[in-house]
PDB file of N, CA and C in Angstrom:
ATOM      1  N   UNK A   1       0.827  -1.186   0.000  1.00  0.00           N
ATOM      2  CA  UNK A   1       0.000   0.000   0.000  1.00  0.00           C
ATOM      3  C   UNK A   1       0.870   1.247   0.000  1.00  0.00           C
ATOM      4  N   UNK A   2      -0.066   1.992  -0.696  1.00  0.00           N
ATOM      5  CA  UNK A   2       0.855   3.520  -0.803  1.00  0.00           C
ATOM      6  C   UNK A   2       0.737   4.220   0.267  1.00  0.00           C
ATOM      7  N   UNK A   3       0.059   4.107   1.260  1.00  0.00           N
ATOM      8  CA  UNK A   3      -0.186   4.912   2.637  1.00  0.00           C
ATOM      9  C   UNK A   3      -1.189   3.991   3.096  1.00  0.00           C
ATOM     10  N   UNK A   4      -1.169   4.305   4.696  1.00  0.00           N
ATOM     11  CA  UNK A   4      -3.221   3.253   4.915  1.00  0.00           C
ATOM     12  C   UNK A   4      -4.354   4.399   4.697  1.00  0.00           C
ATOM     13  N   UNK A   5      -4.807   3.878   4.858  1.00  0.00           N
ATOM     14  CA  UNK A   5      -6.424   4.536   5.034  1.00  0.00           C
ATOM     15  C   UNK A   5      -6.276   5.726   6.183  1.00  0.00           C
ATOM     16  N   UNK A   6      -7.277   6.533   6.063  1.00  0.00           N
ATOM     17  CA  UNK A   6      -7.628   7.806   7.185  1.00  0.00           C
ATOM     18  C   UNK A   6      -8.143   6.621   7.626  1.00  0.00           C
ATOM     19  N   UNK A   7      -8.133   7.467   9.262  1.00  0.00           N
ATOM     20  CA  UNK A   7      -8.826   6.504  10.214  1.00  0.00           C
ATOM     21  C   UNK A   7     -10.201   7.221  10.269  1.00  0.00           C
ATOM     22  N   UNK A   8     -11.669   6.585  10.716  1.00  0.00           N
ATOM     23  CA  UNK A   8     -12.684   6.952  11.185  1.00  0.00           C
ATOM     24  C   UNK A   8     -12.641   8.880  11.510  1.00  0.00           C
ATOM     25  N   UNK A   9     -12.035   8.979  12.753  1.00  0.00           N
ATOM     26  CA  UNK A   9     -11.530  10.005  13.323  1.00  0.00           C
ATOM     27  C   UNK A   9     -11.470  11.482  12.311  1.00  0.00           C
ATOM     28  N   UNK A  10     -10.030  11.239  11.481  1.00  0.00           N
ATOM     29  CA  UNK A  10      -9.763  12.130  10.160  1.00  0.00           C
ATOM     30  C   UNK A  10     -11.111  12.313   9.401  1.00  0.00           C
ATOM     31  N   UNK A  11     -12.111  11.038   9.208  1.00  0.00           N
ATOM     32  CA  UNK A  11     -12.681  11.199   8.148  1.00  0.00           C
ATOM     33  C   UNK A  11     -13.818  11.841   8.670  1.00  0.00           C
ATOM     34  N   UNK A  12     -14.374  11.614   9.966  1.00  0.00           N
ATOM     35  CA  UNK A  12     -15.580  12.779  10.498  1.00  0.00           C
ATOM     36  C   UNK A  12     -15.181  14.153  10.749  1.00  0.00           C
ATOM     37  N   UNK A  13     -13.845  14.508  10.820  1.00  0.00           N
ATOM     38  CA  UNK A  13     -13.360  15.986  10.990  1.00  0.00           C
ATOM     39  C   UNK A  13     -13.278  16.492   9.412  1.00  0.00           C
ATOM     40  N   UNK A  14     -13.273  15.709   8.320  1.00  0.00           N
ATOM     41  CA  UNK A  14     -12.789  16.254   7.245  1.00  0.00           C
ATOM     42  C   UNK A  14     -14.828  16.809   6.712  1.00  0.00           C
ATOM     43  N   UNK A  15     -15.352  15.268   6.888  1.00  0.00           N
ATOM     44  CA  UNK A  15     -16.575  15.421   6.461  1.00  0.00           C
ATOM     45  C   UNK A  15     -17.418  16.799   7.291  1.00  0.00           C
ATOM     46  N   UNK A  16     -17.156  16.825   8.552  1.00  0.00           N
ATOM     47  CA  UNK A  16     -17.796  17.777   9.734  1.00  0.00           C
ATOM     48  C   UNK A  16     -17.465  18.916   9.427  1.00  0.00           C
ATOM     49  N   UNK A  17     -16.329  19.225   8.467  1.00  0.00           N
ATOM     50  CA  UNK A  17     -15.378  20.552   8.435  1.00  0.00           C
ATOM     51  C   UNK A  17     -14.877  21.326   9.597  1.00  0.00           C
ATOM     52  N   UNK A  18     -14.232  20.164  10.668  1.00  0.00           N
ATOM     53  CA  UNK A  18     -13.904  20.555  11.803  1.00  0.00           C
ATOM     54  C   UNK A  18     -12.611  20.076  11.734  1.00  0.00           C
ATOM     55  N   UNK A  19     -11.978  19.740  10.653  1.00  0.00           N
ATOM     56  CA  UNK A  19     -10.058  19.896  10.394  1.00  0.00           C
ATOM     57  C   UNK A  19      -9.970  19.102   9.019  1.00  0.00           C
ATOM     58  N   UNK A  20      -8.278  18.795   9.120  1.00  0.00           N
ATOM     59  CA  UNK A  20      -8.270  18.145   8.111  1.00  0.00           C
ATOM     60  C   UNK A  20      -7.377  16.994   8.020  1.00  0.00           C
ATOM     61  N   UNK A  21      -7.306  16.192   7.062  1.00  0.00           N
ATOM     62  CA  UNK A  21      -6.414  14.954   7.373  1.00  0.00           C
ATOM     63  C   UNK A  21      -5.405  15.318   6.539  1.00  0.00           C
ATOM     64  N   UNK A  22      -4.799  14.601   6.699  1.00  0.00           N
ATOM     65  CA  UNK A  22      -3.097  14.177   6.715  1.00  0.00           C
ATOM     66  C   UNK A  22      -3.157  14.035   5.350  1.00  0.00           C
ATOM     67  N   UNK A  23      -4.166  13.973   4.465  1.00  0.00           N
ATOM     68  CA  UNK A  23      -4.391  13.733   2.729  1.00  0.00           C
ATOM     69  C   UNK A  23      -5.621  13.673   2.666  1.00  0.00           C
ATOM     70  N   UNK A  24      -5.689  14.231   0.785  1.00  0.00           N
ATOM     71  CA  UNK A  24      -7.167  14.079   0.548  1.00  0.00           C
ATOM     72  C   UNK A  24      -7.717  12.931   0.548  1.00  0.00           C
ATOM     73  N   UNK A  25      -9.143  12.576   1.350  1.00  0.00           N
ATOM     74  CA  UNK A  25      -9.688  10.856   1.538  1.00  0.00           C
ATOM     75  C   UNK A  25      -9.385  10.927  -0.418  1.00  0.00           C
ATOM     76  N   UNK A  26      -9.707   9.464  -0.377  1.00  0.00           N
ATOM     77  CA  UNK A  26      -9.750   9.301  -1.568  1.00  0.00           C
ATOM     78  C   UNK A  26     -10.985   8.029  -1.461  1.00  0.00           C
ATOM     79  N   UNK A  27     -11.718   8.628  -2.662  1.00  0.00           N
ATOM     80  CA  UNK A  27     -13.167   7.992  -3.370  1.00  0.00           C
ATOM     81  C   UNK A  27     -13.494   7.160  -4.368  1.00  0.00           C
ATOM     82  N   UNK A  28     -12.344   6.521  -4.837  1.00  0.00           N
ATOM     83  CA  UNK A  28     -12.081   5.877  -6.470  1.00  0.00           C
ATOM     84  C   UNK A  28     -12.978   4.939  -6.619  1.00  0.00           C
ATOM     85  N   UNK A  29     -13.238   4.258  -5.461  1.00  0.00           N
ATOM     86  CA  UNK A  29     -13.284   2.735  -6.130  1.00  0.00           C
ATOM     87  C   UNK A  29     -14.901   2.830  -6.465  1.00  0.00           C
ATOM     88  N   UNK A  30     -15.609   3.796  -5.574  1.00  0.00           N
ATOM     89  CA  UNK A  30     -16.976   3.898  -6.045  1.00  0.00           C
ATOM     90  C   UNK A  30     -17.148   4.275  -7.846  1.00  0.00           C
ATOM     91  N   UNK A  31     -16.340   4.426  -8.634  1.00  0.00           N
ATOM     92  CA  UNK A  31     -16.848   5.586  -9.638  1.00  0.00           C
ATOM     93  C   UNK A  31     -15.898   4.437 -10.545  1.00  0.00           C
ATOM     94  N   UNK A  32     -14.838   4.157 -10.458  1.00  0.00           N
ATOM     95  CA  UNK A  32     -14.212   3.231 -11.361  1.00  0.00           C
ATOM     96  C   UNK A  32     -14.728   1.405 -11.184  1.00  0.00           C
ATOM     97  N   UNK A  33     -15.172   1.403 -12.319  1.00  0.00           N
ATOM     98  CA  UNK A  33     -15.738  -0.125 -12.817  1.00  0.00           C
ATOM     99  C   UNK A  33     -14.341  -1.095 -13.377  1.00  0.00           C
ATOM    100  N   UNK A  34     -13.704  -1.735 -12.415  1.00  0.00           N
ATOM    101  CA  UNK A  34     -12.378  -2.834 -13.206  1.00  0.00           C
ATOM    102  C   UNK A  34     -13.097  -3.283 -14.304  1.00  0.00           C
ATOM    103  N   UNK A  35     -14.278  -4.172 -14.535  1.00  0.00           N
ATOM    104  CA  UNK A  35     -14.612  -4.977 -15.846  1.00  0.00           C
ATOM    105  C   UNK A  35     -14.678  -4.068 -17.058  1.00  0.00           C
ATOM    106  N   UNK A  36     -15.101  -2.511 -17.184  1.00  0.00           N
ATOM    107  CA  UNK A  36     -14.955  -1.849 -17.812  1.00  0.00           C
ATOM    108  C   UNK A  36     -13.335  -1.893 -18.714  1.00  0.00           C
ATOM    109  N   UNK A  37     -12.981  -1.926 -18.078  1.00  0.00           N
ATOM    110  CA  UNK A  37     -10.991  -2.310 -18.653  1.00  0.00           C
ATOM    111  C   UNK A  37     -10.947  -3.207 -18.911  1.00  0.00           C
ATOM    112  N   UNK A  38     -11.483  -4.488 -19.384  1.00  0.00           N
ATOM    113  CA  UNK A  38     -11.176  -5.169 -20.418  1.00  0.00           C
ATOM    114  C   UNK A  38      -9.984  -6.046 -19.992  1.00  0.00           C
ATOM    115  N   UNK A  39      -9.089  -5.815 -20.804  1.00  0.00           N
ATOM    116  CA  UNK A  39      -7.587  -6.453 -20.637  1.00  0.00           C
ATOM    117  C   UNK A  39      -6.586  -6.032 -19.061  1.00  0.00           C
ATOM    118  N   UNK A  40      -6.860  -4.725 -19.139  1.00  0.00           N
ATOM    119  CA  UNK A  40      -6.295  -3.685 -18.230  1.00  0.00           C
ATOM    120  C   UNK A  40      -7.144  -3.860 -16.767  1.00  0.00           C
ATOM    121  N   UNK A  41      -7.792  -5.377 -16.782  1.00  0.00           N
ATOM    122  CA  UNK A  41      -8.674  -5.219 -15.103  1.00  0.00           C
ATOM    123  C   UNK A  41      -8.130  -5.310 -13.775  1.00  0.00           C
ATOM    124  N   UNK A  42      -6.949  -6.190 -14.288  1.00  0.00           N
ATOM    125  CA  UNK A  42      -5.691  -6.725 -13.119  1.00  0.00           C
ATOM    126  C   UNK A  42      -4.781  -5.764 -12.661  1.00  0.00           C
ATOM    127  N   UNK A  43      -4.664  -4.546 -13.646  1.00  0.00           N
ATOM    128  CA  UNK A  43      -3.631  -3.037 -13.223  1.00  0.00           C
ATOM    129  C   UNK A  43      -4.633  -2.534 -12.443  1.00  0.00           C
ATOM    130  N   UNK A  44      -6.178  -2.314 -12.585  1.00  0.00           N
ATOM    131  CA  UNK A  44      -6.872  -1.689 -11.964  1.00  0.00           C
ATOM    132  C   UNK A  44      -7.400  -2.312 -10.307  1.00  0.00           C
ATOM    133  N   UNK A  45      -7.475  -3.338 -10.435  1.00  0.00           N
ATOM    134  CA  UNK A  45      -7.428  -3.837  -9.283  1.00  0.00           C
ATOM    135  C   UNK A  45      -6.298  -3.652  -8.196  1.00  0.00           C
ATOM    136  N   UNK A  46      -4.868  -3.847  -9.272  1.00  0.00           N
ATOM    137  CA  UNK A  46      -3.754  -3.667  -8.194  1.00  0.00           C
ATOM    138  C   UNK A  46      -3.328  -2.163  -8.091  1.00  0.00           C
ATOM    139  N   UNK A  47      -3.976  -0.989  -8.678  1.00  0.00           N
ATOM    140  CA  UNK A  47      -4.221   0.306  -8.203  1.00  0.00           C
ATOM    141  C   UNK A  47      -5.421   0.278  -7.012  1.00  0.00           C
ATOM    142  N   UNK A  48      -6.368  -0.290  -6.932  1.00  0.00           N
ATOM    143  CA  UNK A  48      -7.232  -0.306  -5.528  1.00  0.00           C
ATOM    144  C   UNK A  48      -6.477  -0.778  -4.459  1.00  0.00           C
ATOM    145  N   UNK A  49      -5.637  -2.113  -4.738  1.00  0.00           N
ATOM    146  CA  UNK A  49      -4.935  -2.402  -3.772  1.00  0.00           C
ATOM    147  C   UNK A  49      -3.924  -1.457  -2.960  1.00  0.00           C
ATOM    148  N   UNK A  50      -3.141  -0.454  -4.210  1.00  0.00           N
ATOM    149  CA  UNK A  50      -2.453   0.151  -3.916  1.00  0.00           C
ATOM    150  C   UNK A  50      -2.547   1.393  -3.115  1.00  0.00           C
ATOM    151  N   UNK A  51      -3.859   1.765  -3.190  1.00  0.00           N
ATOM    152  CA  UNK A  51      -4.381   3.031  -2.828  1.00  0.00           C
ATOM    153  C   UNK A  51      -5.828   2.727  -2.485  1.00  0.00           C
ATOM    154  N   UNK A  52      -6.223   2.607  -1.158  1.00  0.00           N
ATOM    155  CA  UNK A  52      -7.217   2.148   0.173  1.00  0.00           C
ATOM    156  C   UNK A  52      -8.325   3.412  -0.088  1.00  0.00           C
ATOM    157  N   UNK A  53      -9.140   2.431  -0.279  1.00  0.00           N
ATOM    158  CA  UNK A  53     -10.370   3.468  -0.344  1.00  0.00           C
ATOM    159  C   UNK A  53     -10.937   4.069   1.281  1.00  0.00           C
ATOM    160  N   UNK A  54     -10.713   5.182   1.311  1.00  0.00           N
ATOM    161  CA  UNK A  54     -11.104   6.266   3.112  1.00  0.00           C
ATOM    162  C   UNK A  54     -12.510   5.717   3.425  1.00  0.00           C
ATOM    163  N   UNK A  55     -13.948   5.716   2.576  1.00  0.00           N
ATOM    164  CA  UNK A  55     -15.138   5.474   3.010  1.00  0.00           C
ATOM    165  C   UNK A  55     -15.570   4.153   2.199  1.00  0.00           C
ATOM    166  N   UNK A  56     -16.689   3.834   3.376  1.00  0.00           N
ATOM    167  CA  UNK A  56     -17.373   2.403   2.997  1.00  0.00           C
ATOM    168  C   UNK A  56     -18.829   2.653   2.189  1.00  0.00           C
ATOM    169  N   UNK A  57     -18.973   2.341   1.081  1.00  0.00           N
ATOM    170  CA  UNK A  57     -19.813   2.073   0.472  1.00  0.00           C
ATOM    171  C   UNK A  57     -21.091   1.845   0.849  1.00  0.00           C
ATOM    172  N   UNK A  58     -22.368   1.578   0.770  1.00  0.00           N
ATOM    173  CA  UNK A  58     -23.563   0.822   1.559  1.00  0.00           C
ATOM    174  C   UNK A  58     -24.554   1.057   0.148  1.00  0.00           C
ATOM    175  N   UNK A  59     -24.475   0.548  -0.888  1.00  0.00           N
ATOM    176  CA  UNK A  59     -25.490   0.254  -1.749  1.00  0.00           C
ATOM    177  C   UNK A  59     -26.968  -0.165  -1.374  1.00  0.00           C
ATOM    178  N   UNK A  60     -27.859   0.467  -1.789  1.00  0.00           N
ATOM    179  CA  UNK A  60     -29.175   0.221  -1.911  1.00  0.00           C
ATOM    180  C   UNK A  60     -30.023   0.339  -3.290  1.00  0.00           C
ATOM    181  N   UNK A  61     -31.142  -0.342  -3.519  1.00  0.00           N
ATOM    182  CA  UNK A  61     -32.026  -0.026  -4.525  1.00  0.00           C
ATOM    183  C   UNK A  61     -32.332   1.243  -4.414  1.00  0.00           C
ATOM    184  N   UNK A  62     -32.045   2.078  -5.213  1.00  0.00           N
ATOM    185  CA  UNK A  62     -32.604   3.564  -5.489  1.00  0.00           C
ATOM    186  C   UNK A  62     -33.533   3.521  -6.312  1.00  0.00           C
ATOM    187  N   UNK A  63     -34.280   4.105  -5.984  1.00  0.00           N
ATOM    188  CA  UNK A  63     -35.527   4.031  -7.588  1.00  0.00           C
ATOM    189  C   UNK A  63     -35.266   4.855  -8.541  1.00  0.00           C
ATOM    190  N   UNK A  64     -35.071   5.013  -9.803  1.00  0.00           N
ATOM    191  CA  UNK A  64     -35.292   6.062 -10.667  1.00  0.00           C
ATOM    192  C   UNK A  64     -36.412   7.358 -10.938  1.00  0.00           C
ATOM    193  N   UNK A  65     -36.415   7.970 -11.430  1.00  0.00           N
ATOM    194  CA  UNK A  65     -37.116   9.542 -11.640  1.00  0.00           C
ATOM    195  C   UNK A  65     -38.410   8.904 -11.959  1.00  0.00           C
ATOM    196  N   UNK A  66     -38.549   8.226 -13.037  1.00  0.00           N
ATOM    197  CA  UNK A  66     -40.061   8.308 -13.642  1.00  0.00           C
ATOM    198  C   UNK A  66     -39.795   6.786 -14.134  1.00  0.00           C
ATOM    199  N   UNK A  67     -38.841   6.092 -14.155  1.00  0.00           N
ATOM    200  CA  UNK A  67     -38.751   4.519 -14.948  1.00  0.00           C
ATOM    201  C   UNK A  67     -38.785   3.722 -13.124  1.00  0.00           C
ATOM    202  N   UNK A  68     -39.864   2.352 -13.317  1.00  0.00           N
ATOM    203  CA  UNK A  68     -39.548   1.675 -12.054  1.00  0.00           C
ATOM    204  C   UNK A  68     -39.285   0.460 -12.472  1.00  0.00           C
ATOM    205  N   UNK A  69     -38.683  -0.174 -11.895  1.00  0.00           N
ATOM    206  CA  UNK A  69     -37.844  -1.622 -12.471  1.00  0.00           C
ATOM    207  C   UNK A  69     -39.192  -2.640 -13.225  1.00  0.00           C
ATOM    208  N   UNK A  70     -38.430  -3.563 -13.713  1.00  0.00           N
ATOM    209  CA  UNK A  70     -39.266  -4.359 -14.678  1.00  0.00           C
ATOM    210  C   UNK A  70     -40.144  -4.842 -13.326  1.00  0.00           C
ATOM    211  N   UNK A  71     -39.507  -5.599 -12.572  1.00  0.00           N
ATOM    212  CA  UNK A  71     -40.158  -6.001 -11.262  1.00  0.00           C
ATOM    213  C   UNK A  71     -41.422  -5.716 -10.831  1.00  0.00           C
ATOM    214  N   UNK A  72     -40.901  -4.138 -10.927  1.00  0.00           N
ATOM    215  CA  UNK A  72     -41.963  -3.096 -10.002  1.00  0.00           C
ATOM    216  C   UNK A  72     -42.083  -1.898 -10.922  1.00  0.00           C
ATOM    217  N   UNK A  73     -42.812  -2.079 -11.735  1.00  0.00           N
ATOM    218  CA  UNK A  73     -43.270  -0.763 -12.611  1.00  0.00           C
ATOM    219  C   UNK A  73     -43.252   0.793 -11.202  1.00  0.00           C
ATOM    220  N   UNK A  74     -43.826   0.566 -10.487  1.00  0.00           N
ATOM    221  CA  UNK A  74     -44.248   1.510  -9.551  1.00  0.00           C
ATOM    222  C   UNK A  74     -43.169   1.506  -8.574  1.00  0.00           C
ATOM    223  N   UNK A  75     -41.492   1.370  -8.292  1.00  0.00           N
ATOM    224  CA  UNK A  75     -40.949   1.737  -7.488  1.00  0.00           C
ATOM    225  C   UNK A  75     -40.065   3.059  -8.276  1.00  0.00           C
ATOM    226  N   UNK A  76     -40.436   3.426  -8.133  1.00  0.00           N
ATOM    227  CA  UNK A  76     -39.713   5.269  -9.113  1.00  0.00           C
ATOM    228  C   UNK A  76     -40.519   6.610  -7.907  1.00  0.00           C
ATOM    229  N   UNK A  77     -39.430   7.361  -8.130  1.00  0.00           N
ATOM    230  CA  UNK A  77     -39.387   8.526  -7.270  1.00  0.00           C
ATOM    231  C   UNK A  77     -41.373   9.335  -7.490  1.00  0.00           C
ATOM    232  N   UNK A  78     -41.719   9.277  -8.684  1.00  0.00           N
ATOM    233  CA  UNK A  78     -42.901  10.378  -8.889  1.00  0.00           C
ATOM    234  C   UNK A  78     -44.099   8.835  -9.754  1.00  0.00           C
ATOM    235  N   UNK A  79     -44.866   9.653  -9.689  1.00  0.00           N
ATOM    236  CA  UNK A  79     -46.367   8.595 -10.218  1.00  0.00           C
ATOM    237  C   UNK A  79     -46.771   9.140 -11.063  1.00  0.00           C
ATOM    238  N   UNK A  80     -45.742   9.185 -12.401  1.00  0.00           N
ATOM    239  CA  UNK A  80     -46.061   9.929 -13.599  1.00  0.00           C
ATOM    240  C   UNK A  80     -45.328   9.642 -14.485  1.00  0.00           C
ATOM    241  N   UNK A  81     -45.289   9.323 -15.842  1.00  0.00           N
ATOM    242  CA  UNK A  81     -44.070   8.932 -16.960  1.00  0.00           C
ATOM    243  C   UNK A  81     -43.236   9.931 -17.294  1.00  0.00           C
ATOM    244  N   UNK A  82     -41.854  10.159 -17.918  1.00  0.00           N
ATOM    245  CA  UNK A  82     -41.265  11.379 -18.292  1.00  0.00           C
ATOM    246  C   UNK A  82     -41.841  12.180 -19.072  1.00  0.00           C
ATOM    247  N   UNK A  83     -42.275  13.596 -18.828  1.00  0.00           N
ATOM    248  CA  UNK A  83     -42.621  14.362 -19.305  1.00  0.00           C
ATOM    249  C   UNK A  83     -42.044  15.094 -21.198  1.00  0.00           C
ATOM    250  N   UNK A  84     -40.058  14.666 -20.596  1.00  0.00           N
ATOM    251  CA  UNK A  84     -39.888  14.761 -21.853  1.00  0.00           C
ATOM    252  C   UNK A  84     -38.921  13.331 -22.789  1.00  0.00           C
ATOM    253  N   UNK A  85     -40.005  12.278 -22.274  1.00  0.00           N
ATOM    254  CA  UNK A  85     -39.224  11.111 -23.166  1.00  0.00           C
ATOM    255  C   UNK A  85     -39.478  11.024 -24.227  1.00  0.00           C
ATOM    256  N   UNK A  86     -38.043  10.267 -25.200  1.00  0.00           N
ATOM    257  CA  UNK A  86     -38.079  11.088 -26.617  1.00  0.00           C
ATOM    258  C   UNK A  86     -37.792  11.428 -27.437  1.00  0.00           C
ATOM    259  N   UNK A  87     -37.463  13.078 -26.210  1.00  0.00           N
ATOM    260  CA  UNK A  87     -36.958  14.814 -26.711  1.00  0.00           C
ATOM    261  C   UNK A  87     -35.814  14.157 -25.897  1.00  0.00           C
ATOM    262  N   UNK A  88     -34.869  15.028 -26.844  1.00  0.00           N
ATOM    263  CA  UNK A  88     -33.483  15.538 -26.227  1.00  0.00           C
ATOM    264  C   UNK A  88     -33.626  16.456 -25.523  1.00  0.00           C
ATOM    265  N   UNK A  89     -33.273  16.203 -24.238  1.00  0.00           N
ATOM    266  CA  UNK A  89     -33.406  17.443 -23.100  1.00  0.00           C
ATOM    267  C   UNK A  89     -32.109  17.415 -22.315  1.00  0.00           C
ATOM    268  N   UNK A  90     -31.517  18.392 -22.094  1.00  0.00           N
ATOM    269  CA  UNK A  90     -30.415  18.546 -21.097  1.00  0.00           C
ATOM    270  C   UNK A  90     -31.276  17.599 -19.552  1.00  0.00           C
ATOM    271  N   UNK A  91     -29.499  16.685 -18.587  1.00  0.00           N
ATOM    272  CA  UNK A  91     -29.923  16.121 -17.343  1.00  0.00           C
ATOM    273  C   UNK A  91     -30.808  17.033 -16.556  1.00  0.00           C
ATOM    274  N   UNK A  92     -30.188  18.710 -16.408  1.00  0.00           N
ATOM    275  CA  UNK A  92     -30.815  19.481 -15.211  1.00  0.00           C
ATOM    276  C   UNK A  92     -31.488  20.346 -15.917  1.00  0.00           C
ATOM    277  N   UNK A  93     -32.342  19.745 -17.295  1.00  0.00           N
ATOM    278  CA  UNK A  93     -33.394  20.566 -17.629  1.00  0.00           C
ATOM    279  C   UNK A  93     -34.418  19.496 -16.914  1.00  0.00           C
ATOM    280  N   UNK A  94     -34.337  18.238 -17.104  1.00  0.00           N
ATOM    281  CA  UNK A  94     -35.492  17.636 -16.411  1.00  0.00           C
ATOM    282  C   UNK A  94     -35.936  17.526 -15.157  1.00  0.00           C
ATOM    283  N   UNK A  95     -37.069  17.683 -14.890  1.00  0.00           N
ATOM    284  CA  UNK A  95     -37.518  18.537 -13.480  1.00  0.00           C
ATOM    285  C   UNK A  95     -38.606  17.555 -13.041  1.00  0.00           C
ATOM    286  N   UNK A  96     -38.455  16.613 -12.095  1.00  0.00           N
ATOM    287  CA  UNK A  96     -39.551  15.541 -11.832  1.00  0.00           C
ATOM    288  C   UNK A  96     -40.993  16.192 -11.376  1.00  0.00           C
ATOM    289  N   UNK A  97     -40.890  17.526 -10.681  1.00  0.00           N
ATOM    290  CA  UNK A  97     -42.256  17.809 -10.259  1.00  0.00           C
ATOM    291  C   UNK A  97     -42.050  19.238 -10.966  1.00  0.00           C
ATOM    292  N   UNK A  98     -43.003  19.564 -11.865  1.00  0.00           N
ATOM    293  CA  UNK A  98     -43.028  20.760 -12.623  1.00  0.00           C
ATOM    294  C   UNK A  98     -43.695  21.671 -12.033  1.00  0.00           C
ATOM    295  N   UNK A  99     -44.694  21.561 -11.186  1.00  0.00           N
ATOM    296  CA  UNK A  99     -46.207  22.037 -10.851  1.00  0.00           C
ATOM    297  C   UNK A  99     -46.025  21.478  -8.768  1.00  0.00           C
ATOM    298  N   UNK A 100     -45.988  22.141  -7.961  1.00  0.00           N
ATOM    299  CA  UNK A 100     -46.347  21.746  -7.079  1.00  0.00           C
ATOM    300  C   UNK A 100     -47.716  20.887  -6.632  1.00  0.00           C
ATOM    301  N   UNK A 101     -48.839  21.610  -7.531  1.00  0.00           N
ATOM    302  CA  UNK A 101     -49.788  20.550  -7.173  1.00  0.00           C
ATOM    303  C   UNK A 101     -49.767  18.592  -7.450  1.00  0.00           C
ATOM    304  N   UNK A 102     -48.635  18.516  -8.238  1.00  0.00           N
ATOM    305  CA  UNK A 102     -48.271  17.405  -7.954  1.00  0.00           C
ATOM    306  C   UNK A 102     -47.552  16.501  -7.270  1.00  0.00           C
ATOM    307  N   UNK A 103     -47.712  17.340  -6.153  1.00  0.00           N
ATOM    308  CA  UNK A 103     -46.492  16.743  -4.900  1.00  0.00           C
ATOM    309  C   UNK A 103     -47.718  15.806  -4.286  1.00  0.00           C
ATOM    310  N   UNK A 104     -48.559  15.742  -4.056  1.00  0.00           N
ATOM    311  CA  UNK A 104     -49.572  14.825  -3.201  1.00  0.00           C
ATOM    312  C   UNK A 104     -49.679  13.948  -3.957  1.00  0.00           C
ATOM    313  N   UNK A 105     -49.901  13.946  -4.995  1.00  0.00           N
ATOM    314  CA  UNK A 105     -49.856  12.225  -5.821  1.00  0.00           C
ATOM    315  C   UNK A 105     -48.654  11.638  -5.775  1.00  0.00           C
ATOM    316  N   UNK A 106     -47.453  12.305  -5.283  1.00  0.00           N
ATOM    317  CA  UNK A 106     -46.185  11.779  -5.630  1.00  0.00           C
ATOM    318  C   UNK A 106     -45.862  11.207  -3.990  1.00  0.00           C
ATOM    319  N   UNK A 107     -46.585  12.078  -3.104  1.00  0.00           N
ATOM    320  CA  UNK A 107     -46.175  11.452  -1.883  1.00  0.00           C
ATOM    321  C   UNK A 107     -47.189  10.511  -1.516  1.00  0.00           C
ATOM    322  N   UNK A 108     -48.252   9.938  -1.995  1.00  0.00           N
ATOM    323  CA  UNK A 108     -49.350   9.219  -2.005  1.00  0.00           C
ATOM    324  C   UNK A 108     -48.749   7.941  -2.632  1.00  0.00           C
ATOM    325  N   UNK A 109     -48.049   8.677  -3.251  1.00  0.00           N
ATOM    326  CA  UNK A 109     -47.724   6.875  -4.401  1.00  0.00           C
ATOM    327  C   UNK A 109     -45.925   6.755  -4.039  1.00  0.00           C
ATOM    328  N   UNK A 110     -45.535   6.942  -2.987  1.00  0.00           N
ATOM    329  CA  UNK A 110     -43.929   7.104  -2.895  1.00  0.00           C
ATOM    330  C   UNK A 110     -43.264   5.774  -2.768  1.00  0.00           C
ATOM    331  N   UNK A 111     -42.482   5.680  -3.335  1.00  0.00           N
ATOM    332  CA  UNK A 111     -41.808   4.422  -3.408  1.00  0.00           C
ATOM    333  C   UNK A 111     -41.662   3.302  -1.906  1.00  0.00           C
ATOM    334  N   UNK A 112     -41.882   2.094  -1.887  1.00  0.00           N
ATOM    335  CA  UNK A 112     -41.841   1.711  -0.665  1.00  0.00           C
ATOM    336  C   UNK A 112     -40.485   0.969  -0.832  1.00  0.00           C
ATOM    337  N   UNK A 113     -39.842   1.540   0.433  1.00  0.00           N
ATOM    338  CA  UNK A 113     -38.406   0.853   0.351  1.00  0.00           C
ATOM    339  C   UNK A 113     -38.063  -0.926   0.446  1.00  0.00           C
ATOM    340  N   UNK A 114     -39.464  -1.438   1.014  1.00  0.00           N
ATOM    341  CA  UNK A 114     -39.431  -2.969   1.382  1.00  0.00           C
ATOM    342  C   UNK A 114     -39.729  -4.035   0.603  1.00  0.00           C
TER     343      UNK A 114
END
């Protein structure tokens, strides 16, 4: 290893903005996919090895905006189809609740986490 890990400690003062650690945490392993690399999966792995990821992960089913899994048509954030599926629309042009009066159908029909 190229250094260890921040301890617990470092990483609630860095997150709290009540100091700082000894180095920037580092976040890689969430965002880099090894199978994505192909040939190159075994360098990428022995770069994780090399360099200790600071925070632990905790994956959950997230629901999507307006699509709900094949499963569960109905586990998605709003109780309405995309407004602009389609159209080419910029990410932060799309706006799940356009209209406030549609916040009560959306919290009426809200995804159940179980």
């Amino acid at each position: 290893m190229k250094y260890p890990a921040l301890t617990r400690d470092e990483m609630r003062k860095v997150i709290e903005g009540r100091g700082n650690a000894s180095r920037v945490p580092v976040l890689l392993h969430m965002w880099v996919h090894p199978d994505a690399f192909e040939d190159r999966k075994a360098q990428v792995l022995e770069l994780f090895n090399e360099y200790p990821e600071d925070a632990q992960w905790i994956w959950f089913d997230q629901p999507w905006t307006f699509d709900g899994r094949e499963d569960d048509p109905e586990y998605r954030w709003v109780n309405f189809d995309d407004p602009n599926k389609g159209e080419h629309v910029g990410h932060d042009a799309k706006v799940a609740i356009s209209d406030w009066s549609q916040l009560d159908g959306v919290l009426a029909n809200f995804a159940d986490p179980n």
